[in-house]
PDB file of N, CA and C in Angstrom:
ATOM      1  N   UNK A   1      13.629  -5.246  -2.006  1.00  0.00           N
ATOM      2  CA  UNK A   1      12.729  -4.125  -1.983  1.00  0.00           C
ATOM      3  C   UNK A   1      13.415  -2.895  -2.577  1.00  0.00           C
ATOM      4  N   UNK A   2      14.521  -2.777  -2.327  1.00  0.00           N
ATOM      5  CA  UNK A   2      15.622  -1.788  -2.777  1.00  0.00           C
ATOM      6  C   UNK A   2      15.281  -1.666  -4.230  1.00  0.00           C
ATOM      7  N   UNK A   3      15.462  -2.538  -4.719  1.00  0.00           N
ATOM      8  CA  UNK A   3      15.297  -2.844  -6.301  1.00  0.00           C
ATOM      9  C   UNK A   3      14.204  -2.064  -6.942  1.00  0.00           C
ATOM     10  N   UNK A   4      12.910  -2.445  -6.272  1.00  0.00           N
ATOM     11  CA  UNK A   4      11.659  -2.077  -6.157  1.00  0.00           C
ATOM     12  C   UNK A   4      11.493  -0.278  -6.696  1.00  0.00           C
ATOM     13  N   UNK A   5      12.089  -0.388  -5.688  1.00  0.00           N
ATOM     14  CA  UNK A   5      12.365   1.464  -5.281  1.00  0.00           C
ATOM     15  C   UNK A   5      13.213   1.770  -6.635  1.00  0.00           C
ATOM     16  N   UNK A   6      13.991   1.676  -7.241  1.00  0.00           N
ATOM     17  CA  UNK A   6      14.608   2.133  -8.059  1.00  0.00           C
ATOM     18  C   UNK A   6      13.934   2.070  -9.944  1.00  0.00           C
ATOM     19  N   UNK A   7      12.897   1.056  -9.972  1.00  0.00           N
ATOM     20  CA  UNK A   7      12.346   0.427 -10.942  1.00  0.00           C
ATOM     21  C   UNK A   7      11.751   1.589 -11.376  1.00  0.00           C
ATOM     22  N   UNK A   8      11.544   1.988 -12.978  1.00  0.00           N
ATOM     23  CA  UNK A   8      10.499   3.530 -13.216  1.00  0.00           C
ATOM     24  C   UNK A   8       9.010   2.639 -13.074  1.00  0.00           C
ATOM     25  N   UNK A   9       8.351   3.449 -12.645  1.00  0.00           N
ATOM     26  CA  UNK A   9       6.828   3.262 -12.327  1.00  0.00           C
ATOM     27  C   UNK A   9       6.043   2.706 -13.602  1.00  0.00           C
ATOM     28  N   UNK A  10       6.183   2.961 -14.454  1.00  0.00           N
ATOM     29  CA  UNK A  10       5.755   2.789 -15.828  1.00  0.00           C
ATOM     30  C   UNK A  10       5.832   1.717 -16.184  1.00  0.00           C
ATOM     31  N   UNK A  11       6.689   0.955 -15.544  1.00  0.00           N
ATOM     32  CA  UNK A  11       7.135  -0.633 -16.256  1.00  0.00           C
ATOM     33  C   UNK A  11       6.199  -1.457 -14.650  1.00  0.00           C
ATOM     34  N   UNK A  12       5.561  -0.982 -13.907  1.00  0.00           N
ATOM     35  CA  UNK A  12       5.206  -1.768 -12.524  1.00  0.00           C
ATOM     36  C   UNK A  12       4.147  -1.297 -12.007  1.00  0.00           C
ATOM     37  N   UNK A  13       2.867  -0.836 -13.138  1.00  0.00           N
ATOM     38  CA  UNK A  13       1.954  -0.256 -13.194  1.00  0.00           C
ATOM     39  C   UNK A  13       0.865  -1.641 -12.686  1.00  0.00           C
ATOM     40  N   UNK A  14      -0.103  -1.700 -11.847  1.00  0.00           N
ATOM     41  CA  UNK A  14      -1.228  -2.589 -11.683  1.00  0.00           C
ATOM     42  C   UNK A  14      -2.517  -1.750 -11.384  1.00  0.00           C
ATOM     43  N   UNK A  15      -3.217  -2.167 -12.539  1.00  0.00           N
ATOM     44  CA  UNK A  15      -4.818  -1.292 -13.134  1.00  0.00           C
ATOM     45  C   UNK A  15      -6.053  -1.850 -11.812  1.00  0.00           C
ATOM     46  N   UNK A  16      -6.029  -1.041 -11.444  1.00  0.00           N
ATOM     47  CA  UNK A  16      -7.298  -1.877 -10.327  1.00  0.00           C
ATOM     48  C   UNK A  16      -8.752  -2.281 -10.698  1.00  0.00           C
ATOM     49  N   UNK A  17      -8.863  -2.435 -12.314  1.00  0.00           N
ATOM     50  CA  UNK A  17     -10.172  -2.805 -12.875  1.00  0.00           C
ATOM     51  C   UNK A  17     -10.851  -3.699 -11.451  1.00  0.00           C
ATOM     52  N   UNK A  18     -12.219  -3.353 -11.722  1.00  0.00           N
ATOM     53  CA  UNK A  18     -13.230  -4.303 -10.960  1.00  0.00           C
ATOM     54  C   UNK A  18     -12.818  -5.454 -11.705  1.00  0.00           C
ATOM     55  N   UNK A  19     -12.253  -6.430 -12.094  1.00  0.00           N
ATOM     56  CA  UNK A  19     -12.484  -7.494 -12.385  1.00  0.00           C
ATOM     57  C   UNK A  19     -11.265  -8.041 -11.394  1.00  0.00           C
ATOM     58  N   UNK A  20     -10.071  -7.102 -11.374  1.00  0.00           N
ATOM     59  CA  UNK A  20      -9.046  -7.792 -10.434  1.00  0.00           C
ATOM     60  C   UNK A  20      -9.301  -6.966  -8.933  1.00  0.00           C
ATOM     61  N   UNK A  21      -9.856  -6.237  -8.599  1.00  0.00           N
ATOM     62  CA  UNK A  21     -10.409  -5.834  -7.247  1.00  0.00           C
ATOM     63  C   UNK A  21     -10.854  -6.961  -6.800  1.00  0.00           C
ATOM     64  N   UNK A  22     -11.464  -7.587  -7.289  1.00  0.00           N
ATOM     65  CA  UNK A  22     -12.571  -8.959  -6.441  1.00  0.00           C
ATOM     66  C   UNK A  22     -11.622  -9.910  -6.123  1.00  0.00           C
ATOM     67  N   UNK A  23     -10.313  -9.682  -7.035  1.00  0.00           N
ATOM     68  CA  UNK A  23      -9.046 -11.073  -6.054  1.00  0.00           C
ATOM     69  C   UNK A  23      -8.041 -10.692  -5.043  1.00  0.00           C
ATOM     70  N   UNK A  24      -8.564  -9.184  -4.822  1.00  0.00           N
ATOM     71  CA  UNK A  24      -7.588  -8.335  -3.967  1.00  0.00           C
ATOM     72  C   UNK A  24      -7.893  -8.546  -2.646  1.00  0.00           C
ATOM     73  N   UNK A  25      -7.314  -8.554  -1.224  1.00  0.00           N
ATOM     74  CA  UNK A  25      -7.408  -8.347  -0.174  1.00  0.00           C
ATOM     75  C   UNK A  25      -8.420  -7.530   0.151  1.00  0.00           C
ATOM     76  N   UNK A  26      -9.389  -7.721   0.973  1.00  0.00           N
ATOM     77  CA  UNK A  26     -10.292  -7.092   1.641  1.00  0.00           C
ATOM     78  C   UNK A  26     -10.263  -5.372   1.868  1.00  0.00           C
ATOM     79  N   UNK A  27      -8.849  -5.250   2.740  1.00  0.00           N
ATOM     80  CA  UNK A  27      -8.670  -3.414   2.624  1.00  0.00           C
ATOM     81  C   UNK A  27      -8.782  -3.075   1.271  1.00  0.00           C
ATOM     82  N   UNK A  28      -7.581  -3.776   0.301  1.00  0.00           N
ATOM     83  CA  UNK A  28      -7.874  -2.976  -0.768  1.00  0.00           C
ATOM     84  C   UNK A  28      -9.115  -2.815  -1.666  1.00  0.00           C
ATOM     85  N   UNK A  29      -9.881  -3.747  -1.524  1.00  0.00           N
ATOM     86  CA  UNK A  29     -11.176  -3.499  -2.002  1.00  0.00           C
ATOM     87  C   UNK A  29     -11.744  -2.386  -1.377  1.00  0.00           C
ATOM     88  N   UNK A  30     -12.001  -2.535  -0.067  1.00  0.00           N
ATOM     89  CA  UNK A  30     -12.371  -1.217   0.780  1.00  0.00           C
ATOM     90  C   UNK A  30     -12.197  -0.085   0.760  1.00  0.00           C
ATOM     91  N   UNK A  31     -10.216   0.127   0.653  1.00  0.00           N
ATOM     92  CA  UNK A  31     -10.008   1.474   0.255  1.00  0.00           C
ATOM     93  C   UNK A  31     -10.279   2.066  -1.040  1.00  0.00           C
ATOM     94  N   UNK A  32     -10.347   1.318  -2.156  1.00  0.00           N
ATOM     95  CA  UNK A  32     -11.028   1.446  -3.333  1.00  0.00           C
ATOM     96  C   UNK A  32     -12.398   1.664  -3.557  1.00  0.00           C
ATOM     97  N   UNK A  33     -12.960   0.699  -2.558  1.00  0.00           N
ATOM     98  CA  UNK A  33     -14.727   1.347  -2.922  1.00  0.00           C
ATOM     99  C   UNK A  33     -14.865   2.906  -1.879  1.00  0.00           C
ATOM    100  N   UNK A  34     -13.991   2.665  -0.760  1.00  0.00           N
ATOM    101  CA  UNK A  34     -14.289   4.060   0.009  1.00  0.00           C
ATOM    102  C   UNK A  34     -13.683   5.398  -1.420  1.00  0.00           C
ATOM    103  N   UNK A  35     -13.017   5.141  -1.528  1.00  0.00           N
ATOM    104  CA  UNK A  35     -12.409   6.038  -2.638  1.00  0.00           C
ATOM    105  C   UNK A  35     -13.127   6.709  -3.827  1.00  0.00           C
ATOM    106  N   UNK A  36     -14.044   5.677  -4.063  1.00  0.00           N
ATOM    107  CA  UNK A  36     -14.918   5.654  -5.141  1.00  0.00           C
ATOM    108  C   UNK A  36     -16.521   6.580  -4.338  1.00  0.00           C
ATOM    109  N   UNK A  37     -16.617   6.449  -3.226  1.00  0.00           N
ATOM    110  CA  UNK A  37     -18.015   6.689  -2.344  1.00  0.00           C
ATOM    111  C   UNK A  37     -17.537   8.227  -1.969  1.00  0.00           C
ATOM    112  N   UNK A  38     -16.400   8.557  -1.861  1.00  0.00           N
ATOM    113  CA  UNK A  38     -15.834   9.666  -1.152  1.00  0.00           C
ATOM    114  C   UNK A  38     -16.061  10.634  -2.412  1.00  0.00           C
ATOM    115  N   UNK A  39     -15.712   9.680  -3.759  1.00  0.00           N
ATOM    116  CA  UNK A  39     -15.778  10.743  -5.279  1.00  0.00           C
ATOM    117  C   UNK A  39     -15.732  10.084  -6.334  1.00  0.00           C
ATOM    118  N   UNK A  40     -16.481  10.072  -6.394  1.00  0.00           N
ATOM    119  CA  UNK A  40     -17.308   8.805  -7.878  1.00  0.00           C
ATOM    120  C   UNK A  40     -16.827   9.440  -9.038  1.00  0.00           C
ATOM    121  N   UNK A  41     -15.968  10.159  -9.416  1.00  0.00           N
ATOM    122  CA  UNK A  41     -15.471  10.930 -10.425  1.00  0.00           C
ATOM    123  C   UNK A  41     -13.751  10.514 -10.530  1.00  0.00           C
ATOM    124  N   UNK A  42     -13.868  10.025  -9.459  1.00  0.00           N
ATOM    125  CA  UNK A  42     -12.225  10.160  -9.176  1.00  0.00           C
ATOM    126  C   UNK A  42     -11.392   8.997 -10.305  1.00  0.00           C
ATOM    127  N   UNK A  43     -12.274   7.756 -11.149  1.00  0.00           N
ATOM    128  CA  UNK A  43     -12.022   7.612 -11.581  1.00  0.00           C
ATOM    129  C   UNK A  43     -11.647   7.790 -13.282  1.00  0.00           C
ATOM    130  N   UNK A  44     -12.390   8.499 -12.939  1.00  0.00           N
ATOM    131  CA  UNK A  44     -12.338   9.587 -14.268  1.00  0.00           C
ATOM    132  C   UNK A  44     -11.594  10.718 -14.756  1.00  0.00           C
ATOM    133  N   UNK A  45     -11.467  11.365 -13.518  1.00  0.00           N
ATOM    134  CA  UNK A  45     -10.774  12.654 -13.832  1.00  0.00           C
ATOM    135  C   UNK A  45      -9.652  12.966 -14.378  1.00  0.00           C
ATOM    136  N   UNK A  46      -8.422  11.394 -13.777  1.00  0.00           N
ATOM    137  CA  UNK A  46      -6.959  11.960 -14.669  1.00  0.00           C
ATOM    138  C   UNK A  46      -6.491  10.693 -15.309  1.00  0.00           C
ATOM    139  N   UNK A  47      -7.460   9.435 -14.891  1.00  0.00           N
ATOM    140  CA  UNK A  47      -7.148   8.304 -15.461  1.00  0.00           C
ATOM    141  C   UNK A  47      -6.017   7.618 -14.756  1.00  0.00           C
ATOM    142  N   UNK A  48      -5.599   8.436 -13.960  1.00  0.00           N
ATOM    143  CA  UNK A  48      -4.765   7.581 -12.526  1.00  0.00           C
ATOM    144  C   UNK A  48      -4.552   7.232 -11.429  1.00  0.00           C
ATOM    145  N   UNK A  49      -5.800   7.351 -11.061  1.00  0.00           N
ATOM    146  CA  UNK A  49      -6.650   7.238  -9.625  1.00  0.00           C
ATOM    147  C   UNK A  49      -6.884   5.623  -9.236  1.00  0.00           C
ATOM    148  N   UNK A  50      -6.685   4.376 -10.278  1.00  0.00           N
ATOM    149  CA  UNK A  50      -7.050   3.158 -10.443  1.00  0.00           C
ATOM    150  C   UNK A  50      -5.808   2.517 -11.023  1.00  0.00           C
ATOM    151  N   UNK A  51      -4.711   3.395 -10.606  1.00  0.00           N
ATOM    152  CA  UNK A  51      -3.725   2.376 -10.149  1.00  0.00           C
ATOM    153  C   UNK A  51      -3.282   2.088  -8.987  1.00  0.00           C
ATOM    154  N   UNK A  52      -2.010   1.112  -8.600  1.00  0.00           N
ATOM    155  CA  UNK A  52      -1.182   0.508  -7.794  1.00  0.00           C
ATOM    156  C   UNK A  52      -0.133   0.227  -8.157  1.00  0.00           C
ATOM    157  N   UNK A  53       1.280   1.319  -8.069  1.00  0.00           N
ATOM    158  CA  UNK A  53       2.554   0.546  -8.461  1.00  0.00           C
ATOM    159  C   UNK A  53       2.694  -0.798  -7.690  1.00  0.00           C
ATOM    160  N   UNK A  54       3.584  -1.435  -8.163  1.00  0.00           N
ATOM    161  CA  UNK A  54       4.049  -2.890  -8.052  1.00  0.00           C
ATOM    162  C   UNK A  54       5.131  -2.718  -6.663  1.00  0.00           C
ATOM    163  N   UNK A  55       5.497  -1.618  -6.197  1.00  0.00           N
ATOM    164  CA  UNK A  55       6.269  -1.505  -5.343  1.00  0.00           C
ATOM    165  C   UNK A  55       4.904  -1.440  -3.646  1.00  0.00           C
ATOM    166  N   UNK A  56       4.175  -0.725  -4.249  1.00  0.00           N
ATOM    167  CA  UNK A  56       3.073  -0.316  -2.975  1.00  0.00           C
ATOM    168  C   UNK A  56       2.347  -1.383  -3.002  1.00  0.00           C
ATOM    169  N   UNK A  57       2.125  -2.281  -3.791  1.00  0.00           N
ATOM    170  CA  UNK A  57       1.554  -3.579  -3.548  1.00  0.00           C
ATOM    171  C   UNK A  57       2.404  -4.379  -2.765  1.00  0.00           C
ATOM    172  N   UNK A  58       3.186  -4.847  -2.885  1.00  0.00           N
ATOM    173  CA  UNK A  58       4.664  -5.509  -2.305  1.00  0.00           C
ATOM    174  C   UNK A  58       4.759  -5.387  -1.022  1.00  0.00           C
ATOM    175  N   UNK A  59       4.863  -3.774  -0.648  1.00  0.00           N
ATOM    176  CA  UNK A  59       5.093  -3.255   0.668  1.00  0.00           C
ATOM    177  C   UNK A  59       3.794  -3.760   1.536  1.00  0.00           C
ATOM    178  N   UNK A  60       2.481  -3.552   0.717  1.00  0.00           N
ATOM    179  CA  UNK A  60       1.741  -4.118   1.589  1.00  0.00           C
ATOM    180  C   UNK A  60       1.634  -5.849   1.868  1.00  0.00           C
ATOM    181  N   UNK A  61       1.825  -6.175   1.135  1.00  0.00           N
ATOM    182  CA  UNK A  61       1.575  -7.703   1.368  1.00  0.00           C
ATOM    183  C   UNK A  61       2.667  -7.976   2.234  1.00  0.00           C
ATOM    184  N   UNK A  62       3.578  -7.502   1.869  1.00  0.00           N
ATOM    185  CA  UNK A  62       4.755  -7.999   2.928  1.00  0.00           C
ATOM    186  C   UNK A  62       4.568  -7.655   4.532  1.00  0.00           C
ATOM    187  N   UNK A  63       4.056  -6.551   4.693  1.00  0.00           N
ATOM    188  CA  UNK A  63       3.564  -6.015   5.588  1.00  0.00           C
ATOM    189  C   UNK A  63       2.717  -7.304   6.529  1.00  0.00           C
ATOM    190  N   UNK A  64       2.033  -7.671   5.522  1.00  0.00           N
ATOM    191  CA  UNK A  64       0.325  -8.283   6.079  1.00  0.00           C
ATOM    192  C   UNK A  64       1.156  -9.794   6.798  1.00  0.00           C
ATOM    193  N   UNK A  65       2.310  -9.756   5.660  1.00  0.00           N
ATOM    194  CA  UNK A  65       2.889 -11.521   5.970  1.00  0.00           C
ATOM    195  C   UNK A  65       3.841 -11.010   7.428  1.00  0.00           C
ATOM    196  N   UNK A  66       4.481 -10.004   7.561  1.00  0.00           N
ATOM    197  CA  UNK A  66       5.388 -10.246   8.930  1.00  0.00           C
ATOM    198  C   UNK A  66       4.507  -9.908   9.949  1.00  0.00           C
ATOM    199  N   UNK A  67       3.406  -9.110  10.072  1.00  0.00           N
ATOM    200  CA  UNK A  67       2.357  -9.293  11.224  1.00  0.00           C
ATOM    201  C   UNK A  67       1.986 -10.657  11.164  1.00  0.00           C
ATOM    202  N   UNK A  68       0.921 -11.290  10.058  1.00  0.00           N
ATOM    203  CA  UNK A  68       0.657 -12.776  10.269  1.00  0.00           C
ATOM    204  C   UNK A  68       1.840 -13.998  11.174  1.00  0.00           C
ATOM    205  N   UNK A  69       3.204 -13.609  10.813  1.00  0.00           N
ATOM    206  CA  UNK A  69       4.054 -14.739  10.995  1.00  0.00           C
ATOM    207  C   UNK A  69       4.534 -13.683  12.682  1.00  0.00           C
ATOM    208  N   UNK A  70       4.574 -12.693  12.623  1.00  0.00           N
ATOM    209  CA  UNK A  70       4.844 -11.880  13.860  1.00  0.00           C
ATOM    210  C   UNK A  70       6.001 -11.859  14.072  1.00  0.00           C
ATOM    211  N   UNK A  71       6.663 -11.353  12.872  1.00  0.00           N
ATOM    212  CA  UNK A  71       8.195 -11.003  12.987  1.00  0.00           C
ATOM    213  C   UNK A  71       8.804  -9.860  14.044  1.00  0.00           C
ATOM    214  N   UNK A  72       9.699  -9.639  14.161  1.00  0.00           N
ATOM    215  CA  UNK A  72      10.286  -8.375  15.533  1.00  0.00           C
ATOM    216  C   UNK A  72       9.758  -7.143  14.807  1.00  0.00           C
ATOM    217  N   UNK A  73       9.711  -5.727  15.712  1.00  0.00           N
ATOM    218  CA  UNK A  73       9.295  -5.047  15.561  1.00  0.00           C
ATOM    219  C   UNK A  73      10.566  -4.060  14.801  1.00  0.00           C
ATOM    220  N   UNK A  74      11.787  -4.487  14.767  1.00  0.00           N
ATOM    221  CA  UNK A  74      13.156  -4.180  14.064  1.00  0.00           C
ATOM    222  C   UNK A  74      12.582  -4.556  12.752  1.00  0.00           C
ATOM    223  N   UNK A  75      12.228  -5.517  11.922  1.00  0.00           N
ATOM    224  CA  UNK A  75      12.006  -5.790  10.693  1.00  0.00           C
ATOM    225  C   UNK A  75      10.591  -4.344  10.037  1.00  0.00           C
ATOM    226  N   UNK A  76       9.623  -4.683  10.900  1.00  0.00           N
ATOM    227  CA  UNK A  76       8.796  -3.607  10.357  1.00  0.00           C
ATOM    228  C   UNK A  76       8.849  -2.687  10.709  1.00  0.00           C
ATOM    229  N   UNK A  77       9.939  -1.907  11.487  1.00  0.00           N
ATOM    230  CA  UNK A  77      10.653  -0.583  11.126  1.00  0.00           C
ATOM    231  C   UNK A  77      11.460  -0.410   9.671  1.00  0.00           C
ATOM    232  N   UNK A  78      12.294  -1.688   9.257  1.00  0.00           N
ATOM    233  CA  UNK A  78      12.630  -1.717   8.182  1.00  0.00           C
ATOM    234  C   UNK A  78      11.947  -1.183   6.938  1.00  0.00           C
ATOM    235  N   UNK A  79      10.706  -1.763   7.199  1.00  0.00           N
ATOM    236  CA  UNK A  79       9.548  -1.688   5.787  1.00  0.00           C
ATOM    237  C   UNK A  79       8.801  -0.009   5.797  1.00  0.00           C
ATOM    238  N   UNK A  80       8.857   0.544   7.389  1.00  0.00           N
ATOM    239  CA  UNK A  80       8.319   1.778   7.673  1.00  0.00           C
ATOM    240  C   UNK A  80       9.689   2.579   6.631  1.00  0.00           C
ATOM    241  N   UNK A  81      10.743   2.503   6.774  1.00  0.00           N
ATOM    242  CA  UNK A  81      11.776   3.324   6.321  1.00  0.00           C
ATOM    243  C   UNK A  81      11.674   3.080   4.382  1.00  0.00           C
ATOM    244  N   UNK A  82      11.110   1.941   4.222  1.00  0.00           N
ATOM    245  CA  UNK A  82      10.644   1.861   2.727  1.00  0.00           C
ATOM    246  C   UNK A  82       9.213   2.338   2.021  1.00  0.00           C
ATOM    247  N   UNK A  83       8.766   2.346   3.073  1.00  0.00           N
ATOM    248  CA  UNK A  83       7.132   3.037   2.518  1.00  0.00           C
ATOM    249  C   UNK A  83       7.295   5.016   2.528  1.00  0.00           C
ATOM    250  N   UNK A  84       8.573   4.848   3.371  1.00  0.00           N
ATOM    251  CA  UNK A  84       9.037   6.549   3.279  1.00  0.00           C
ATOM    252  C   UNK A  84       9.800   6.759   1.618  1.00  0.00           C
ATOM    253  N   UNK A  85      10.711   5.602   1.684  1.00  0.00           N
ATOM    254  CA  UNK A  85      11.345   6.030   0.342  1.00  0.00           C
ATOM    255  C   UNK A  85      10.248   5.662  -1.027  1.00  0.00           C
ATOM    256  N   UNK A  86       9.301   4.664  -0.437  1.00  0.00           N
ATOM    257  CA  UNK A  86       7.823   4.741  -1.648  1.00  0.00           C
ATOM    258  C   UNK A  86       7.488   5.606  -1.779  1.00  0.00           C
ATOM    259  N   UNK A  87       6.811   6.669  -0.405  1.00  0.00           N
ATOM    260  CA  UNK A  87       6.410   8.040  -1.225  1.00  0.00           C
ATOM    261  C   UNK A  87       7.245   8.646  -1.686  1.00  0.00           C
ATOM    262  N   UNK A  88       8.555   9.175  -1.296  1.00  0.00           N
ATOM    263  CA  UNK A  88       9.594   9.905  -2.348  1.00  0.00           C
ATOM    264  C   UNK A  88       9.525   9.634  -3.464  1.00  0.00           C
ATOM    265  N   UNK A  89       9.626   8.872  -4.173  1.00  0.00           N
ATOM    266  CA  UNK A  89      10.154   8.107  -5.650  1.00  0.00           C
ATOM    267  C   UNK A  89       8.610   8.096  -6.300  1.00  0.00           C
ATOM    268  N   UNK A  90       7.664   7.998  -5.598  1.00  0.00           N
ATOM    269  CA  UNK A  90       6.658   7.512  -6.455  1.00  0.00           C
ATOM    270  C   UNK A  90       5.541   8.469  -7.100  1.00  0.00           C
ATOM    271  N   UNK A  91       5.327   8.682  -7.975  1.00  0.00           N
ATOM    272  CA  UNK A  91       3.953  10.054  -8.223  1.00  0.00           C
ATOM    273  C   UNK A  91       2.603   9.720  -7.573  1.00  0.00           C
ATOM    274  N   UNK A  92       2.021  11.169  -6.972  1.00  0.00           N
ATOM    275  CA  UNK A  92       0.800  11.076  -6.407  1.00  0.00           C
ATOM    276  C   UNK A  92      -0.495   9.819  -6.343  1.00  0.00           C
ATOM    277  N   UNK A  93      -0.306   8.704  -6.996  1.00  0.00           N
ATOM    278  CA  UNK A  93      -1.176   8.016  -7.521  1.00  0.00           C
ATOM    279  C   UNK A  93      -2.312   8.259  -6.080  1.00  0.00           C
ATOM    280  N   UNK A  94      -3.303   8.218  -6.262  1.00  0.00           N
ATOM    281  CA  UNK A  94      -4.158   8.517  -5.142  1.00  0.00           C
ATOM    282  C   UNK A  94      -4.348   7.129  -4.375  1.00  0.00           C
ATOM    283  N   UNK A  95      -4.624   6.428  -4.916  1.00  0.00           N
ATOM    284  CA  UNK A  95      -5.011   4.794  -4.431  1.00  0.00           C
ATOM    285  C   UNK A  95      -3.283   4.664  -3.801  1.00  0.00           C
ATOM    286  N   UNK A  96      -2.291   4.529  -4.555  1.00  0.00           N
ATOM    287  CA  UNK A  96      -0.863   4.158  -4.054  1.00  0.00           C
ATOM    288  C   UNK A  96      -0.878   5.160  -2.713  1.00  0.00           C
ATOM    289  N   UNK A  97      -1.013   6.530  -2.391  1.00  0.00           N
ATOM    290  CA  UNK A  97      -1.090   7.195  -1.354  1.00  0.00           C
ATOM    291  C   UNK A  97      -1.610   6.725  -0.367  1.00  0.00           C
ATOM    292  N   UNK A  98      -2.990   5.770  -0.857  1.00  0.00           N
ATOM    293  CA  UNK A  98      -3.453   5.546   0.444  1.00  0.00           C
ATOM    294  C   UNK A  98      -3.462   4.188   1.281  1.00  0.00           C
ATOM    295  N   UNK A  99      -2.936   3.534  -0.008  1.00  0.00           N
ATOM    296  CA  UNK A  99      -2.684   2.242   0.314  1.00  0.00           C
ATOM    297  C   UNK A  99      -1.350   2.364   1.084  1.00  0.00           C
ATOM    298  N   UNK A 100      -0.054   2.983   0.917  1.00  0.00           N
ATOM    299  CA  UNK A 100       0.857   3.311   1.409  1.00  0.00           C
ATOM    300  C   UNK A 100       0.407   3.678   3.490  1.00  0.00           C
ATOM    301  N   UNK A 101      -0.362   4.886   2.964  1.00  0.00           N
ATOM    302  CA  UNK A 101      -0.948   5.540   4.949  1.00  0.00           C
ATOM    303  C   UNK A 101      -1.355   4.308   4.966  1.00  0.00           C
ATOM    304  N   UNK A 102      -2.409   3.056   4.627  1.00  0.00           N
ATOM    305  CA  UNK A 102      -2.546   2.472   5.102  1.00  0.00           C
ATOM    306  C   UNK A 102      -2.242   1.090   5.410  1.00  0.00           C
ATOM    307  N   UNK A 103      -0.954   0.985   4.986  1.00  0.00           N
ATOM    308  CA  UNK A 103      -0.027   0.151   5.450  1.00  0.00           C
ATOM    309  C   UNK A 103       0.936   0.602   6.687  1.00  0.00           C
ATOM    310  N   UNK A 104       1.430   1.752   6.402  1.00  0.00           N
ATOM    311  CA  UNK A 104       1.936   2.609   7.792  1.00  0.00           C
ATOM    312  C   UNK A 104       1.506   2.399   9.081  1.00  0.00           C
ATOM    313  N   UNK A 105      -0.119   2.850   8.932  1.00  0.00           N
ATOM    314  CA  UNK A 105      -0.811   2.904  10.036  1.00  0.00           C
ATOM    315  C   UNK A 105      -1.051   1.356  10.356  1.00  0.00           C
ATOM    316  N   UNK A 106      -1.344  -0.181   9.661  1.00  0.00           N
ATOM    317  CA  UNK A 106      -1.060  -1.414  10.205  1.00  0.00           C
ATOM    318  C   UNK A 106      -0.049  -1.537  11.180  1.00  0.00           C
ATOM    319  N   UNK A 107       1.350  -1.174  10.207  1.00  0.00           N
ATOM    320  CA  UNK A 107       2.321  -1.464  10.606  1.00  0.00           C
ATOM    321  C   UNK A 107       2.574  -0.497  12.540  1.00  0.00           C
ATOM    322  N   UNK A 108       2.277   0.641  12.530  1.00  0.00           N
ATOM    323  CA  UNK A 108       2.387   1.420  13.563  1.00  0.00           C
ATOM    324  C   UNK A 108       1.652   0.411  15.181  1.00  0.00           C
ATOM    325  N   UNK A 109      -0.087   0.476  14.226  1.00  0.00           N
ATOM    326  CA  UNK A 109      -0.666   0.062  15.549  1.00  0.00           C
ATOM    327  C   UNK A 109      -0.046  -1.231  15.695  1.00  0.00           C
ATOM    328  N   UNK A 110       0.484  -2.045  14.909  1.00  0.00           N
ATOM    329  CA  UNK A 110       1.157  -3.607  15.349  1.00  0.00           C
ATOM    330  C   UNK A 110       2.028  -3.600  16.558  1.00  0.00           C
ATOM    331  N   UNK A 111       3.116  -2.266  16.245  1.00  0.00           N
ATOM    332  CA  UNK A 111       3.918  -1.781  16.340  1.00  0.00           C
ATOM    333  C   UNK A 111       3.514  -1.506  18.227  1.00  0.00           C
ATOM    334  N   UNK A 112       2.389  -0.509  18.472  1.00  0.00           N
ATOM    335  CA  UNK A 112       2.188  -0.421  19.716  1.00  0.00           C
ATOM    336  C   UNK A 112       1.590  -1.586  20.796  1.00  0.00           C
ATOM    337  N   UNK A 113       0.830  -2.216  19.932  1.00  0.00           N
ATOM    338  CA  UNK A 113       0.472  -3.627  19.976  1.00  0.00           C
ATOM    339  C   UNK A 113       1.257  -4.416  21.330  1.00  0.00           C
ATOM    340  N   UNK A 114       2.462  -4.568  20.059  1.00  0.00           N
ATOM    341  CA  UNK A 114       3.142  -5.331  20.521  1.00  0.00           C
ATOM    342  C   UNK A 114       4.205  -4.704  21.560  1.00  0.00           C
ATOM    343  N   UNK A 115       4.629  -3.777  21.473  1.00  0.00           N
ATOM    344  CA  UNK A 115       5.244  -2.902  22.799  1.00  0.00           C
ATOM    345  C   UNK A 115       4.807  -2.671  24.262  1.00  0.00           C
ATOM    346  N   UNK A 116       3.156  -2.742  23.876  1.00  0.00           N
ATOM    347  CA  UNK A 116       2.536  -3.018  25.241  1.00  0.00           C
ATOM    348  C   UNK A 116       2.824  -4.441  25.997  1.00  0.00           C
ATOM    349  N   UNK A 117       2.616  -5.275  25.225  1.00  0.00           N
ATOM    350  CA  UNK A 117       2.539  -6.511  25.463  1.00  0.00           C
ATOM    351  C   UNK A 117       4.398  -7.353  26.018  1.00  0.00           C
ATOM    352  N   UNK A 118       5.168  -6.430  24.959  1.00  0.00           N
ATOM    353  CA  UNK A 118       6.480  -7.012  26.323  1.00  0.00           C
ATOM    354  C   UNK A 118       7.114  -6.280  27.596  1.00  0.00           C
TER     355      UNK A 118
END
């Protein structure tokens, strides 16, 4: 993931055309059409509203796989301390912003989730 983080954005660019939205995970479709319902312009305005670096994709899937497999709550603190150094390093992309909070916020409520429960 380290790696990830260091890569320039430019070379790890993913275009969220409707044609690859429809093979994407459910949120991200969601946060994309909410995105689009919130401001139907938004894809228009700077022409970078309809991306996803390759690093904020990553973080999330990885995310989705150590809840599924229900790894310790030490590992997805790990990934919380990388979605911090994602926003540092990464430019505003609006979709990457929110896909980022909303991997955070998975990771958090998992997080209390599972704290209740031992």
């Amino acid at each position: 993931m380290r790696t990830l983080i260091r890569v320039p954005e430019s070379w790890t660019l993913i275009y969220a055309y409707p044609e690859f939205i429809q093979l994407m995970d459910d949120d991200i479709v969601s946060l994309t059409g909410l995105m689009l319902i919130v401001n139907p312009l938004c894809k228009e305005e700077d022409g970078h509203n309809d991306r996803i670096t390759q690093l904020t994709l990553s973080l999330y899937l990885m995310t989705r796989c150590h809840i599924k497999l229900r790894h310790s709550v030490t590992s997805l603190a790990q990934t919380l301390d990388y979605i911090e150094d994602a926003r540092r390093t990464c430019h505003p992309l609006t979709l990457d912003q929110l896909l980022l909070k909303l991997t955070e916020q998975k990771i958090l409520s998992y997080i209390s989730v599972n704290n209740d429960t031992m």
